[in-house]
PDB file of N, CA and C in Angstrom:
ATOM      1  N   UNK A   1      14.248  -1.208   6.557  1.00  0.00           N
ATOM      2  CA  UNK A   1      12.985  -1.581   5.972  1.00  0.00           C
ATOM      3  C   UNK A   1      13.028  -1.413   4.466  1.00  0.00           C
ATOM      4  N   UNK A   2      12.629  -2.613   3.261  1.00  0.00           N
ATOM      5  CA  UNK A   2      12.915  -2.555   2.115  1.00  0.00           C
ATOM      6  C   UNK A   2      11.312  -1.934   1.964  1.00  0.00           C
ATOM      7  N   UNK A   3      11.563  -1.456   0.440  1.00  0.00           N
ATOM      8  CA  UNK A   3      10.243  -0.783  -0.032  1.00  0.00           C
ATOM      9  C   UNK A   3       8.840  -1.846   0.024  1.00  0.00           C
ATOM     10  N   UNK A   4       8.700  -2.592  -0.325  1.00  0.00           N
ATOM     11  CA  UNK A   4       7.780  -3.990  -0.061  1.00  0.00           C
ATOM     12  C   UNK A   4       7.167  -4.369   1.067  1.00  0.00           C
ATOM     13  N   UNK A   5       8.128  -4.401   2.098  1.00  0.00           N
ATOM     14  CA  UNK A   5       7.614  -4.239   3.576  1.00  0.00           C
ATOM     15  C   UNK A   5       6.834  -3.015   3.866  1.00  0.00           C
ATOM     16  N   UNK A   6       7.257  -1.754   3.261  1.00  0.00           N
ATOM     17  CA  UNK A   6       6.578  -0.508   3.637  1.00  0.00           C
ATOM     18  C   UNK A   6       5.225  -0.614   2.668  1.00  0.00           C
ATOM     19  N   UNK A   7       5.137  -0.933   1.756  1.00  0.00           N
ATOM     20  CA  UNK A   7       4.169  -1.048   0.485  1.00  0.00           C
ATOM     21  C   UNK A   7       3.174  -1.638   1.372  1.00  0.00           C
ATOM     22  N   UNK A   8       3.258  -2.777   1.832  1.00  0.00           N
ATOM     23  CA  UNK A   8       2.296  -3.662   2.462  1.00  0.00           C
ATOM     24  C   UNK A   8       1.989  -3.226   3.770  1.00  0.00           C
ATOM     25  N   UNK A   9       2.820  -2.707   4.817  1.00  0.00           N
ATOM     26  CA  UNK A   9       2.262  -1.914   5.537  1.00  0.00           C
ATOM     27  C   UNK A   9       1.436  -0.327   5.074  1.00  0.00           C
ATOM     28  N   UNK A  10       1.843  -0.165   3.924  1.00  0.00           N
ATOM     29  CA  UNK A  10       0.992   1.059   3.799  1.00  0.00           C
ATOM     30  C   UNK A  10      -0.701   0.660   3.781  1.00  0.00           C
ATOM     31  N   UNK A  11      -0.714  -0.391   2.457  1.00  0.00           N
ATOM     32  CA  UNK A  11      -1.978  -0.689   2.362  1.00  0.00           C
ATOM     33  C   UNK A  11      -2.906  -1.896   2.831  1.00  0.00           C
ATOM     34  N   UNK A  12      -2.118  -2.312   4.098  1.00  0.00           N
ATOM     35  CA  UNK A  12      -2.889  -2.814   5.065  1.00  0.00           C
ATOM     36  C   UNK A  12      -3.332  -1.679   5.872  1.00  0.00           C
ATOM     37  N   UNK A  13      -2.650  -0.573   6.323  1.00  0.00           N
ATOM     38  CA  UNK A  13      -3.192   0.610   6.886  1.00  0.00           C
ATOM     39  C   UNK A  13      -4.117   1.338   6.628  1.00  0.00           C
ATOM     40  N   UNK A  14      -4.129   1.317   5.386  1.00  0.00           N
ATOM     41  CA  UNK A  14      -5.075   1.969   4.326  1.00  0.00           C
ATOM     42  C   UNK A  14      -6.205   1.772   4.360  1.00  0.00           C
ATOM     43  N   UNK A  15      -6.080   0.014   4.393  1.00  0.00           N
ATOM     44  CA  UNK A  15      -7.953  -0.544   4.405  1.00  0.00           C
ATOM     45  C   UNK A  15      -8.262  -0.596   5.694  1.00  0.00           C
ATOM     46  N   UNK A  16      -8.002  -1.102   6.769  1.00  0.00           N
ATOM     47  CA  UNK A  16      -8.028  -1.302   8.306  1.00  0.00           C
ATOM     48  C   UNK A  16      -8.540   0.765   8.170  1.00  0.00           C
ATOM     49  N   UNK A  17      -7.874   1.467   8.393  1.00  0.00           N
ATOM     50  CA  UNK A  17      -8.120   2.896   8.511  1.00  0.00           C
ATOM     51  C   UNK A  17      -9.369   3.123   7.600  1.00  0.00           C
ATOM     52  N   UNK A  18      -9.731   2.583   6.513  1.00  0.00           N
ATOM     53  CA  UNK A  18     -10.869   3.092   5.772  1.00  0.00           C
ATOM     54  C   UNK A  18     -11.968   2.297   6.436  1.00  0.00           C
ATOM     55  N   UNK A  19     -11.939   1.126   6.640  1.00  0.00           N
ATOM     56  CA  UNK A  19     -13.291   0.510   7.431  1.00  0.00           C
ATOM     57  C   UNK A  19     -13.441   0.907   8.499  1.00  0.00           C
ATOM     58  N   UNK A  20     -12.472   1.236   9.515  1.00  0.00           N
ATOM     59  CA  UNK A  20     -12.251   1.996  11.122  1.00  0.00           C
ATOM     60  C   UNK A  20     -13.951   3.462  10.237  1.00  0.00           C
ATOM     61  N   UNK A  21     -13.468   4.290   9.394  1.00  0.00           N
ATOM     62  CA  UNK A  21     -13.955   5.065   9.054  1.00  0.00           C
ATOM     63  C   UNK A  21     -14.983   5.230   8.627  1.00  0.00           C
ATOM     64  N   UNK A  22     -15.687   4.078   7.860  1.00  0.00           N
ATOM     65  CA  UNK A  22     -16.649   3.397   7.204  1.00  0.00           C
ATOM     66  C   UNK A  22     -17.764   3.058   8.419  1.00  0.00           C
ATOM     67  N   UNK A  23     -17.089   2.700   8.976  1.00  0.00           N
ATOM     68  CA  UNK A  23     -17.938   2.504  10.700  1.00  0.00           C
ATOM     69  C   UNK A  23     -18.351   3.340  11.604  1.00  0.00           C
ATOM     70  N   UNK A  24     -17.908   4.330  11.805  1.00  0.00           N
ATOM     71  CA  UNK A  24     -17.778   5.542  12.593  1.00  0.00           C
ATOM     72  C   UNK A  24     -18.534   6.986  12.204  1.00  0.00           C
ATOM     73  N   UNK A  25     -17.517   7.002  10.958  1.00  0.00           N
ATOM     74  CA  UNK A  25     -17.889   7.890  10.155  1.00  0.00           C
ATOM     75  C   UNK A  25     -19.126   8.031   9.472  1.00  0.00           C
ATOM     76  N   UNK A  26     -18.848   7.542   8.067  1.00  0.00           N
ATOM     77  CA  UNK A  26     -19.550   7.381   6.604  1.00  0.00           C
ATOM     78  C   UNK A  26     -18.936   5.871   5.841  1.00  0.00           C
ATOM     79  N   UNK A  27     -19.938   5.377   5.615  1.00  0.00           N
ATOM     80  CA  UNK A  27     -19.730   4.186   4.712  1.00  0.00           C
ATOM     81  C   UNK A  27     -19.468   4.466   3.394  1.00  0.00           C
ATOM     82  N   UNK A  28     -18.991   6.004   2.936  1.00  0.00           N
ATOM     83  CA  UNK A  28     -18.772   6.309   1.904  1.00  0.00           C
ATOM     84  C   UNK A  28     -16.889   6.053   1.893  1.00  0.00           C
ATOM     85  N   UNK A  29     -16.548   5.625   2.679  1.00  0.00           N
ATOM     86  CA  UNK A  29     -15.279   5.393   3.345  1.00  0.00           C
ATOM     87  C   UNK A  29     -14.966   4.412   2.371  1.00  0.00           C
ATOM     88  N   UNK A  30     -15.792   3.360   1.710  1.00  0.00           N
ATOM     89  CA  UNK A  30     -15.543   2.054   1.484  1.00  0.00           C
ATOM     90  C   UNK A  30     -15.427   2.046  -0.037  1.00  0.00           C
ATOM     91  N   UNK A  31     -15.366   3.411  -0.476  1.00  0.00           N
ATOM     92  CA  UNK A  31     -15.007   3.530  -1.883  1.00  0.00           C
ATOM     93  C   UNK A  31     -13.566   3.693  -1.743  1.00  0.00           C
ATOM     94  N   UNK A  32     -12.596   4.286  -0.626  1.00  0.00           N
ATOM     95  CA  UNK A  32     -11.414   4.179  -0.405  1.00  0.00           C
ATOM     96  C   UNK A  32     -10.885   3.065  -0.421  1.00  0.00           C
ATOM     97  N   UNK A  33     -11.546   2.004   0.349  1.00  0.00           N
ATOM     98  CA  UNK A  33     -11.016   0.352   0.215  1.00  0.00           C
ATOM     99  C   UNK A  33     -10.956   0.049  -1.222  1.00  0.00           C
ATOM    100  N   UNK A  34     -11.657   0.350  -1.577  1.00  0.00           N
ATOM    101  CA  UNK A  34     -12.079  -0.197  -3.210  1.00  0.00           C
ATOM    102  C   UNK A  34     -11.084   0.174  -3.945  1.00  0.00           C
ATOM    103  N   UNK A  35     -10.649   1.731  -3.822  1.00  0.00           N
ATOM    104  CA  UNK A  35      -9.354   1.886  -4.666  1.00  0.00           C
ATOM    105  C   UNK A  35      -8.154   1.090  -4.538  1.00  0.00           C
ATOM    106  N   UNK A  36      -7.905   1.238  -3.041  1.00  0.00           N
ATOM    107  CA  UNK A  36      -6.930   0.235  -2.950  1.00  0.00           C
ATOM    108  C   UNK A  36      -6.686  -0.772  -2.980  1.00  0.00           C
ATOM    109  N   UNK A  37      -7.592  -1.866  -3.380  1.00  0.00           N
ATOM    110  CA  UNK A  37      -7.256  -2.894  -3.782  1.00  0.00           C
ATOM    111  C   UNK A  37      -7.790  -3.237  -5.411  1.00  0.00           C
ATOM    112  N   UNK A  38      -8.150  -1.789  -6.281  1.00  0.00           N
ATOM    113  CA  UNK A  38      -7.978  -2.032  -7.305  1.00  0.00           C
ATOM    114  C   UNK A  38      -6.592  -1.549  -7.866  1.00  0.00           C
ATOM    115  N   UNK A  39      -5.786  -0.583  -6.900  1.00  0.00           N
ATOM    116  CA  UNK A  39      -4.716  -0.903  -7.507  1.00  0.00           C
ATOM    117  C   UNK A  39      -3.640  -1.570  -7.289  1.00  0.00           C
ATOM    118  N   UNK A  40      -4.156  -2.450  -6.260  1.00  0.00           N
ATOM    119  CA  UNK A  40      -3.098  -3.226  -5.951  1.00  0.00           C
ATOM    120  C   UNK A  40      -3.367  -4.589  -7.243  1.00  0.00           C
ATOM    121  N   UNK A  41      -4.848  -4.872  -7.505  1.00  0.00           N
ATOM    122  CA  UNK A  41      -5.023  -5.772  -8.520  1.00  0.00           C
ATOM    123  C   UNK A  41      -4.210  -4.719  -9.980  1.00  0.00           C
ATOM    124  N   UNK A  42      -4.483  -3.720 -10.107  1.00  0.00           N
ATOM    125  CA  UNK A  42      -3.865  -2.989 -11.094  1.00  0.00           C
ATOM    126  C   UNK A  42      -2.268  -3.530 -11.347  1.00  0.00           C
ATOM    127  N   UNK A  43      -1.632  -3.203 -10.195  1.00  0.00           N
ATOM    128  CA  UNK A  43      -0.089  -3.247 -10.574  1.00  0.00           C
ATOM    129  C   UNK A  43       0.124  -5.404 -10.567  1.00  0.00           C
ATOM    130  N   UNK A  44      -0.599  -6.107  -9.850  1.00  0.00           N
ATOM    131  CA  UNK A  44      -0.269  -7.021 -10.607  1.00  0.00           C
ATOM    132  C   UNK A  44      -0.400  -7.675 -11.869  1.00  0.00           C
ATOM    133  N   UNK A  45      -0.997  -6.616 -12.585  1.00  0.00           N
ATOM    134  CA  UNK A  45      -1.209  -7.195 -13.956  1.00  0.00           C
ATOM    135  C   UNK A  45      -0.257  -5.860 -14.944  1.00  0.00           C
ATOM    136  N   UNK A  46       0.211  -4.810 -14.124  1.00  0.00           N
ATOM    137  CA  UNK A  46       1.114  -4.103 -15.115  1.00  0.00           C
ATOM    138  C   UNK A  46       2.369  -4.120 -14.397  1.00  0.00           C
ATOM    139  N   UNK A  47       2.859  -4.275 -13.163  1.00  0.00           N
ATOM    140  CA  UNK A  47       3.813  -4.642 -12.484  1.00  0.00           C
ATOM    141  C   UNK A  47       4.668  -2.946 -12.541  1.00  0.00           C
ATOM    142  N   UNK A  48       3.761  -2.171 -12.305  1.00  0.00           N
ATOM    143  CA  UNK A  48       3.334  -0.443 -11.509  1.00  0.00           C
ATOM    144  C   UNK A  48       2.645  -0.237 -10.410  1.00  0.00           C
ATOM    145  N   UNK A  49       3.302   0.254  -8.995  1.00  0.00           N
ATOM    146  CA  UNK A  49       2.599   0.647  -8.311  1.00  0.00           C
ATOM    147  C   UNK A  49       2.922   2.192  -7.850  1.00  0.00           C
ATOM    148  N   UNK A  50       1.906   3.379  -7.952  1.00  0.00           N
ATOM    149  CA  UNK A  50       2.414   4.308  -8.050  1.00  0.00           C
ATOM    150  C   UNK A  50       3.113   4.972  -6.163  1.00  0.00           C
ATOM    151  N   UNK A  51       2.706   3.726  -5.066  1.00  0.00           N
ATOM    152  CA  UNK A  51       3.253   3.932  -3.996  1.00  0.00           C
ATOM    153  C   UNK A  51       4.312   3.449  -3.792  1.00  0.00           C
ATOM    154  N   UNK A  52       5.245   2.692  -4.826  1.00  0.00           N
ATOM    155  CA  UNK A  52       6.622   2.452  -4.717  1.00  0.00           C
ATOM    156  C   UNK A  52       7.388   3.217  -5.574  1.00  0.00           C
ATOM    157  N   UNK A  53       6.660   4.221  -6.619  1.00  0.00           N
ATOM    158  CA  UNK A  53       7.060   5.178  -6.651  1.00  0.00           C
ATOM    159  C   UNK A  53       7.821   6.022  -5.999  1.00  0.00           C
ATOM    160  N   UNK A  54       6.864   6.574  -5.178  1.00  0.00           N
ATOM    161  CA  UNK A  54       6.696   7.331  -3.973  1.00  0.00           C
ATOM    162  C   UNK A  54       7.537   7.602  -3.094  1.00  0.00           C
ATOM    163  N   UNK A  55       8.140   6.023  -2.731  1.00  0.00           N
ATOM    164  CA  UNK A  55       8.609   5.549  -1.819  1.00  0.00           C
ATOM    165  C   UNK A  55      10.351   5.252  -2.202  1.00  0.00           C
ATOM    166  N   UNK A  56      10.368   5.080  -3.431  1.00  0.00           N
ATOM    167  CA  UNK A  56      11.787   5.069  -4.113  1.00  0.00           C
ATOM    168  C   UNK A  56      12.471   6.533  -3.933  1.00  0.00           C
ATOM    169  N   UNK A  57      11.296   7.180  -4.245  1.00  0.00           N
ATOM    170  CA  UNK A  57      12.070   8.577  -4.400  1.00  0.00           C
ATOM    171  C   UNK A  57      12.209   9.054  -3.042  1.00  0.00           C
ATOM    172  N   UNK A  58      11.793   8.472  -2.159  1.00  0.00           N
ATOM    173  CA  UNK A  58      12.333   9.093  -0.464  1.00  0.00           C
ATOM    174  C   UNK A  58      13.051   7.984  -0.646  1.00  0.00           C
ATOM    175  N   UNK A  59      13.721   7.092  -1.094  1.00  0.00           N
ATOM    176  CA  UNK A  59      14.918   6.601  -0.658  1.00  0.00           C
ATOM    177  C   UNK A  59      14.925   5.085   0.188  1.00  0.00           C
ATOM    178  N   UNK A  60      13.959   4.742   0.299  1.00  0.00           N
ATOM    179  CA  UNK A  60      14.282   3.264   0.954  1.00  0.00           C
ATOM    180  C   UNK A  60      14.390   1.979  -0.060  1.00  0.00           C
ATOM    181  N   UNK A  61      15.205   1.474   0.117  1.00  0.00           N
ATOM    182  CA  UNK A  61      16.080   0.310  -0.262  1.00  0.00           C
ATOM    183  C   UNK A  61      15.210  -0.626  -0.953  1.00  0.00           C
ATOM    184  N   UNK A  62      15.281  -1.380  -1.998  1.00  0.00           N
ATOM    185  CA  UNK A  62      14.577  -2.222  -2.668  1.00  0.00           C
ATOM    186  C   UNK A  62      14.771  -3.789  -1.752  1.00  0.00           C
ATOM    187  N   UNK A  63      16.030  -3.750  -1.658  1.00  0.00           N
ATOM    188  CA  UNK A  63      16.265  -4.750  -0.502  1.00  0.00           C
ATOM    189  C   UNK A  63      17.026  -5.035   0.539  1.00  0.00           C
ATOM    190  N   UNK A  64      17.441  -5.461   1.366  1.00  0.00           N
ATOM    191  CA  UNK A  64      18.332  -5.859   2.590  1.00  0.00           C
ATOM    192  C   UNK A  64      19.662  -6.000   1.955  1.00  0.00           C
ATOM    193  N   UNK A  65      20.499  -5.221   1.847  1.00  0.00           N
ATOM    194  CA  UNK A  65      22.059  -5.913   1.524  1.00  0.00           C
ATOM    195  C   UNK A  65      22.378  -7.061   2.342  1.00  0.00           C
ATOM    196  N   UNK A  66      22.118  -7.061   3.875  1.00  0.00           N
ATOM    197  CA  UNK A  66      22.074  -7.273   4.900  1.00  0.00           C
ATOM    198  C   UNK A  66      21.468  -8.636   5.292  1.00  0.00           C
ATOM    199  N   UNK A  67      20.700  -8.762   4.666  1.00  0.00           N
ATOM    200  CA  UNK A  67      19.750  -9.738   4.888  1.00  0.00           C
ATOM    201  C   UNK A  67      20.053 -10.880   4.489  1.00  0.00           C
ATOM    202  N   UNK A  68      19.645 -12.289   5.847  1.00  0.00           N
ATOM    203  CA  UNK A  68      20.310 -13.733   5.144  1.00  0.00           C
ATOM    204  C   UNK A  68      19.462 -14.273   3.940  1.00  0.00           C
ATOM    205  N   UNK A  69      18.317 -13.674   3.211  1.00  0.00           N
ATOM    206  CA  UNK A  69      17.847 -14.564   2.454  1.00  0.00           C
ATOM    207  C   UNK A  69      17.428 -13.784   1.337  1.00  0.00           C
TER     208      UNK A  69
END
């Protein structure tokens, strides 16, 4: 699994898990969504995301050596 694949599974998890929460819970949940997709708008305009950070430094692969494409 390259870092990108995990990136995007993180923060599809992220929001799906914050509205799950938002519902249940507290709709104060939905300030969590909000972050995360301001920084996902964040890093496309500085091309920083501090969860591939994260994720470099445990070590998973930027890409497939492996991979046909």
């Amino acid at each position: 699994m390259t870092i990108h694949r995990v990136l995007r599974m993180v923060a599809g998890s992220f929001v799906l898990l914050s509205l799950i929460l938002a519902h249940y819970v507290s709709p104060n949940w939905l300030w969590f969504t909000a972050f995360v997709g301001l920084n996902l708008l964040q890093s496309a305009f500085t091309d920083w995301c501090p969860m591939i950070t994260m994720l470099k430094k445990a070590g998973l692969p930027e890409s497939n050596e492996n991979s046909c494409g």
